[in-house]
Protein backbone atom coordinates (compact mmCIF):
# COMPACT_ATOMS: atom_id res chain seq x y z
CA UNK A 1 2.69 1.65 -16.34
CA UNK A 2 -0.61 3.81 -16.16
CA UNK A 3 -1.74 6.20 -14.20
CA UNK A 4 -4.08 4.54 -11.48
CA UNK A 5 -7.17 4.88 -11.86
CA UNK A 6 -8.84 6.09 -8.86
CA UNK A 7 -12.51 6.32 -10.02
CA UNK A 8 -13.02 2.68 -9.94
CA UNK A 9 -11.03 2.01 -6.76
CA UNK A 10 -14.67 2.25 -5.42
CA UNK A 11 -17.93 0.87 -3.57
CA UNK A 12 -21.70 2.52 -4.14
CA UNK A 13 -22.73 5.07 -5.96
CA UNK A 14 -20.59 6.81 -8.70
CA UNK A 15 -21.25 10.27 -7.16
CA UNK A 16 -19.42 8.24 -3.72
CA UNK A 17 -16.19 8.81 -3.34
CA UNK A 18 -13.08 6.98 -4.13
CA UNK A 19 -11.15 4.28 -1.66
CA UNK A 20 -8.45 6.47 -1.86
CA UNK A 21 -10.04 9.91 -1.24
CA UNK A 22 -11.38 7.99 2.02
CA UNK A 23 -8.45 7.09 2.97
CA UNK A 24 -7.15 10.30 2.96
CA UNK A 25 -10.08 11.78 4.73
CA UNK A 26 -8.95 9.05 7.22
CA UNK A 27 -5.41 10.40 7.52
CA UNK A 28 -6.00 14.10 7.78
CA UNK A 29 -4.52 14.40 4.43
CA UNK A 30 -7.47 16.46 1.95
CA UNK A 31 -7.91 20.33 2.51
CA UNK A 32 -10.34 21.80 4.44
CA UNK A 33 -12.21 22.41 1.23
CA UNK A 34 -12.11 18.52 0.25
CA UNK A 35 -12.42 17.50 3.86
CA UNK A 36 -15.82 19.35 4.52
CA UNK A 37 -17.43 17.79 1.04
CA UNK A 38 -16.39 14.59 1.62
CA UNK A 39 -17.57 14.81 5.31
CA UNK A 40 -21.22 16.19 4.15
CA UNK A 41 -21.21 13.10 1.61
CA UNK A 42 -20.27 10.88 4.30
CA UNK A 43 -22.54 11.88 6.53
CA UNK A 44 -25.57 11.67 4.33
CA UNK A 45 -24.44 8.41 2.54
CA UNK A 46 -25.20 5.17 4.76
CA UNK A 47 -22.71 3.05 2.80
CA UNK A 48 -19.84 5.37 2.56
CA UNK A 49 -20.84 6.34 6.61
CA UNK A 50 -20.28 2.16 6.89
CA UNK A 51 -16.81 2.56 4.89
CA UNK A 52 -15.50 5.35 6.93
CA UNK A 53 -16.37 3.52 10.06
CA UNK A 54 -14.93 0.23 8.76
CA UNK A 55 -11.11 2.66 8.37
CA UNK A 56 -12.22 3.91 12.26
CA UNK A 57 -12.83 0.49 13.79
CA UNK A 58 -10.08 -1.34 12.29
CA UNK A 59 -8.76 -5.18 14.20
CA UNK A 60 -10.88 -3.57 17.16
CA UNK A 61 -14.28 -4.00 15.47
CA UNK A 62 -13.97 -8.21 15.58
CA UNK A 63 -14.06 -9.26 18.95
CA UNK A 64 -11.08 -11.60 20.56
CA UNK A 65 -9.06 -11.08 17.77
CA UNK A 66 -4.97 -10.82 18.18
CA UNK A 67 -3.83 -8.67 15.15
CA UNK A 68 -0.36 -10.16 15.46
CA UNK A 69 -1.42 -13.30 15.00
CA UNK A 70 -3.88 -12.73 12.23
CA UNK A 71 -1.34 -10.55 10.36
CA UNK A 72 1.81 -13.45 10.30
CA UNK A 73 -0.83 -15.96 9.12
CA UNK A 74 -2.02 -13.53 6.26
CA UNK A 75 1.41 -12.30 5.49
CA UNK A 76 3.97 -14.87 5.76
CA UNK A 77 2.10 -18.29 5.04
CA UNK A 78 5.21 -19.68 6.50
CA UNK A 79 3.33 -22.55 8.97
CA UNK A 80 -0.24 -23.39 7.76
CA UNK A 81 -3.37 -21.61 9.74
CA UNK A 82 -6.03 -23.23 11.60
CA UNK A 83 -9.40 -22.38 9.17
CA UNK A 84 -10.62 -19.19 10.50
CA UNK A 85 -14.03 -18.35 11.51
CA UNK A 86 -16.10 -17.50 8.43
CA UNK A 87 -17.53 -14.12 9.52
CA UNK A 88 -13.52 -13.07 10.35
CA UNK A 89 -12.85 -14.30 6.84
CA UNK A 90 -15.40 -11.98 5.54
CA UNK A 91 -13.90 -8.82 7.17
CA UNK A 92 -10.67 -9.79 6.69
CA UNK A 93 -11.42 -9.89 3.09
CA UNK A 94 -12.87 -6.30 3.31
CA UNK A 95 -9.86 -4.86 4.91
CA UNK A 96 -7.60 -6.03 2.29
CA UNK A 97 -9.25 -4.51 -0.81
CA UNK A 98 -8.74 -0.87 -2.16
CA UNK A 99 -11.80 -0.16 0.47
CA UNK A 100 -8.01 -0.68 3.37
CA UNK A 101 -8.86 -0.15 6.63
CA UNK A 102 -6.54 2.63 8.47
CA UNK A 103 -6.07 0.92 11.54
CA UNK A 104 -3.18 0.49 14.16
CA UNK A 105 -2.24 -3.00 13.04
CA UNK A 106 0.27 -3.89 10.06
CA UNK A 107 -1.12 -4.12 6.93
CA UNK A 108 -4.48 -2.68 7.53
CA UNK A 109 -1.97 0.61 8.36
CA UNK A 110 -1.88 3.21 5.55
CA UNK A 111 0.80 5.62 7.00
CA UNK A 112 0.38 8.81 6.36
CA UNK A 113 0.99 12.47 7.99
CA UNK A 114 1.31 15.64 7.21
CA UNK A 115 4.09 15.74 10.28
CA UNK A 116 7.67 15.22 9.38
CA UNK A 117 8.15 13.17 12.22
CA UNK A 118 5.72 9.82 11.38
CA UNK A 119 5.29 7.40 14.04
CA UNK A 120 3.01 4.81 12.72
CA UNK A 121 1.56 3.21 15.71
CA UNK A 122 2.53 -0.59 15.60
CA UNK A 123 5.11 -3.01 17.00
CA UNK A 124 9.01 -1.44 15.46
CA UNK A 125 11.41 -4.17 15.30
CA UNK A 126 14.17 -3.89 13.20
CA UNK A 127 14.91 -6.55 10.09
CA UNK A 128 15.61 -6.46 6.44
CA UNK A 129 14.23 -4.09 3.66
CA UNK A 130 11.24 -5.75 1.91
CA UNK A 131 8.97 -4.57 -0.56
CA UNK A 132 5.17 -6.87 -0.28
CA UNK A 133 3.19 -6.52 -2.98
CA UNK A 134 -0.29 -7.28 -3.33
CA UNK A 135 -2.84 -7.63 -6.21
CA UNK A 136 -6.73 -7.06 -5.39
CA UNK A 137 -9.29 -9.26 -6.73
CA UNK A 138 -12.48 -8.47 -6.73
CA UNK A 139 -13.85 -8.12 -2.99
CA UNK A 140 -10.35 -9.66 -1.69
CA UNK A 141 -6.43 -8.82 -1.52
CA UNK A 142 -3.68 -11.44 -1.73
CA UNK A 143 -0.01 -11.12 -1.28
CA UNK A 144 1.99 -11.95 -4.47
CA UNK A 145 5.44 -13.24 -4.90
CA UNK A 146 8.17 -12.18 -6.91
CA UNK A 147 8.42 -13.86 -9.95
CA UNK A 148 5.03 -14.20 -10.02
CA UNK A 149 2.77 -13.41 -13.92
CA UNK A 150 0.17 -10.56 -14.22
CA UNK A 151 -1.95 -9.52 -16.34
CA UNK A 152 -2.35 -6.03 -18.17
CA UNK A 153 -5.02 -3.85 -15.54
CA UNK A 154 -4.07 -5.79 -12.50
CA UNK A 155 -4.62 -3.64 -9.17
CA UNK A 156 -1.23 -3.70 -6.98
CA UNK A 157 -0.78 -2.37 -3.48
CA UNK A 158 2.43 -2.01 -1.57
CA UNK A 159 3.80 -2.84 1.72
CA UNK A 160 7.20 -2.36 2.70
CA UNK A 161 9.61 -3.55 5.65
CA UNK A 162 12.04 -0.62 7.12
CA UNK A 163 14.64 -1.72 9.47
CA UNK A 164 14.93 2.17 10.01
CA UNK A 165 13.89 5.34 9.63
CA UNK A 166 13.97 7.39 6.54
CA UNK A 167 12.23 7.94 2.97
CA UNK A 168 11.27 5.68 0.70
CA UNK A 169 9.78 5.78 -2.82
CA UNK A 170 8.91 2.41 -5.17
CA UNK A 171 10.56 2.98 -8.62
CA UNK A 172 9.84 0.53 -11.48
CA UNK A 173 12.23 -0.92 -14.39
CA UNK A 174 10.74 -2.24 -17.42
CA UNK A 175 11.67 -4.39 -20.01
CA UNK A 176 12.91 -1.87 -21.89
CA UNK A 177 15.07 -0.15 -18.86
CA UNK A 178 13.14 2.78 -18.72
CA UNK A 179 12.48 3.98 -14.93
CA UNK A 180 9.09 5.18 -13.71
CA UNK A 181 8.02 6.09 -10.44
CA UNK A 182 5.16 3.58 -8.84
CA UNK A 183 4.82 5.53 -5.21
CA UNK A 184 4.44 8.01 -4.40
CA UNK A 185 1.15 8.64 -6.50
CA UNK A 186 0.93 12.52 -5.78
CA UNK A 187 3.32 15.11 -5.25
CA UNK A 188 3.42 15.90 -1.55
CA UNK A 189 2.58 12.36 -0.33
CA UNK A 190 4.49 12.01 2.93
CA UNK A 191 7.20 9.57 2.24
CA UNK A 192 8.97 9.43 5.66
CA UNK A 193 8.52 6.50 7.79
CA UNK A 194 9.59 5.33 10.94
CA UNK A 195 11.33 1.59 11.07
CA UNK A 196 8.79 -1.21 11.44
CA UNK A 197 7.16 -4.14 9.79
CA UNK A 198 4.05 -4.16 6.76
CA UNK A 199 3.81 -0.24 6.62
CA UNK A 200 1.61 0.08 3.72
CA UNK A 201 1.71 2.16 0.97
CA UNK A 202 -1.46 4.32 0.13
CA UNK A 203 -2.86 4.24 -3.21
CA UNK A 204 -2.89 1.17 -5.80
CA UNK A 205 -1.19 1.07 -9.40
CA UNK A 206 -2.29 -0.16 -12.64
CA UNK A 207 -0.61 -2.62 -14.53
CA UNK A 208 -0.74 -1.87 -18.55
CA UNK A 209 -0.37 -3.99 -21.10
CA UNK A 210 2.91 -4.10 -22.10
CA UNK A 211 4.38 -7.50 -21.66
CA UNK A 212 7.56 -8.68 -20.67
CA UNK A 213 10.08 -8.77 -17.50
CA UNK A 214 9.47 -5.68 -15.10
CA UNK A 215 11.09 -4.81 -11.89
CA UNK A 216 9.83 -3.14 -9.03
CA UNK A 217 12.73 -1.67 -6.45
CA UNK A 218 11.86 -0.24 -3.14
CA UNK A 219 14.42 2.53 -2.31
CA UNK A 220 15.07 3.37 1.13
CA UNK A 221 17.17 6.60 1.95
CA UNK A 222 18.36 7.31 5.72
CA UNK A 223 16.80 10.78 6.92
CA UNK A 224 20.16 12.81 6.67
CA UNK A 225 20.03 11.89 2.94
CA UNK A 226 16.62 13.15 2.22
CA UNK A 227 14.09 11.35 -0.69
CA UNK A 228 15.76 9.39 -2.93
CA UNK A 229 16.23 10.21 -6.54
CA UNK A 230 17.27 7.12 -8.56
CA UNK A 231 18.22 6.70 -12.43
CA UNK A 232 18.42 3.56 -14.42
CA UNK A 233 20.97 1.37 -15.15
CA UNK A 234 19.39 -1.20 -17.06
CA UNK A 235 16.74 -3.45 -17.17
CA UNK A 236 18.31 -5.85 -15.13
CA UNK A 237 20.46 -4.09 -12.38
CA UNK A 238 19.07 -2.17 -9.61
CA UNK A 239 18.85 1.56 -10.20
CA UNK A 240 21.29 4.14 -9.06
CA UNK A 241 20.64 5.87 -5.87
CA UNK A 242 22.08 8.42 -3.51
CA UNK A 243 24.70 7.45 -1.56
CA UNK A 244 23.73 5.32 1.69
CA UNK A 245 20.46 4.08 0.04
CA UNK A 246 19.46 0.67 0.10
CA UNK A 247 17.13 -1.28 -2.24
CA UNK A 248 14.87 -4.15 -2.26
CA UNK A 249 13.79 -5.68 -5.60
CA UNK A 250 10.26 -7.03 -6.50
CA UNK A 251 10.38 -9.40 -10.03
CA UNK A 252 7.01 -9.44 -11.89
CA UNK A 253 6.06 -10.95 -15.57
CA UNK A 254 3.70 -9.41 -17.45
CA UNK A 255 1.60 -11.79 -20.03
CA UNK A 256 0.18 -10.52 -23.37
């Protein structure tokens, strides 16, 4: 797996900054240092001022639109959607690449806080563990299944399912059985989440080139066992965790 990439997880200028350094901004994450430069930027920069309100306005900047709704047709695909009004197409295309919106709806959501005690702000109702992975192409962002082929430098973003609180971390398995860790990205990336539905990740991984079989599993750890710290047991079992962990595994095939 490489290291992402963050320079070209990007719109305007090359001086701009990065999707991801945005999104941060967004969730009180940078320093006051990197907070007041990207700020100036920002704030001299039409297109990145257009980005940053884009992560501000979220679902609530289109008009008579139920985010529920719009979120189970995107997600699920379980009943086929009525066609969708062009111009909501376009945003809805928007919000789904690297550019994410931080909103309080679902996927749009990147969680993140500096506070122990995260309460993303969307509908918590308990279910299974699921890891939702998607890969963004070009100016748009589709959900992938497992089992599904990619391709060396494909862009993935995660989503996960908690039916309750407690840390998480995505940890990947390749071919060869060696274990890597996909998210977090950075050290000191708040990995504690409340219990709800399509929390997503922040960040986006790399594929590289190496083909084959390769397993993503996302680890979830109550809060009285802490972050989870998993070794390998193979390329095809899931990886050993702390005690009272669950997992939830992802299948992807990598062509030459």
């Amino acid at each position: 797996m490489n290291t992402p990439d963050f320079k070209t997880l990007r719109m305007g200028r090359p001086e701009c900054p990065s999707d991801f350094t945005l999104d941060r901004l967004h969730a009180g994450e940078l320093s006051r240092e990197q907070a007041q430069t990207t700020e100036k930027h920002v704030a001299g920069c039409a297109e990145c001022g257009a980005r940053m309100a884009e992560r501000r306005a979220g679902f609530d900047g289109v008009p008579g639109v139920d985010p529920r709704v719009m979120l189970g047709r995107i997600r699920t695909g379980l009943d086929r959607p009525a066609p969708l009004p062009e111009r909501l197409l376009g945003w809805v295309r928007r919000a789904l690449t690297p550019l994410a919106v931080l909103t309080t709806a679902a996927l749009a959501l990147v969680v993140v806080s500096r506070q122990e005690d995260v309460q993303p702000p969307m509908t918590r109702t308990k279910g299974a563990l699921a890891l939702h992975v998607f890969r963004l192409v070009g100016d748009q962002s589709e959900e992938v299944v497992s089992g599904g082929t990619f391709a060396p430098g494909d862009r993935l973003r995660f989503a996960v399912d908690l039916p309750s609180e407690g840390f998480v971390t995505v940890v990947g398995v390749e071919a060869s059985g060696t274990l890597y860790t996909a998210w977090p990205l950075e050290t000191g990336t708040q990995t504690r989440f409340a219990e709800g539905n399509g929390i997503t990740l922040p960040g986006a991984v790399s594929l590289d080139d190496q083909p084959g079989r390769e397993t993503f599993h996302l680890v979830h750890c109550p809060v009285k066992v802490g972050p989870p710290s998993c070794t390998s047991k193979g390329a095809t079992a899931a990886p050993a965790c702390p005690e009272g962990c669950t997992t939830s595994a992802f299948l992807m095939v990598k062509g030459p």
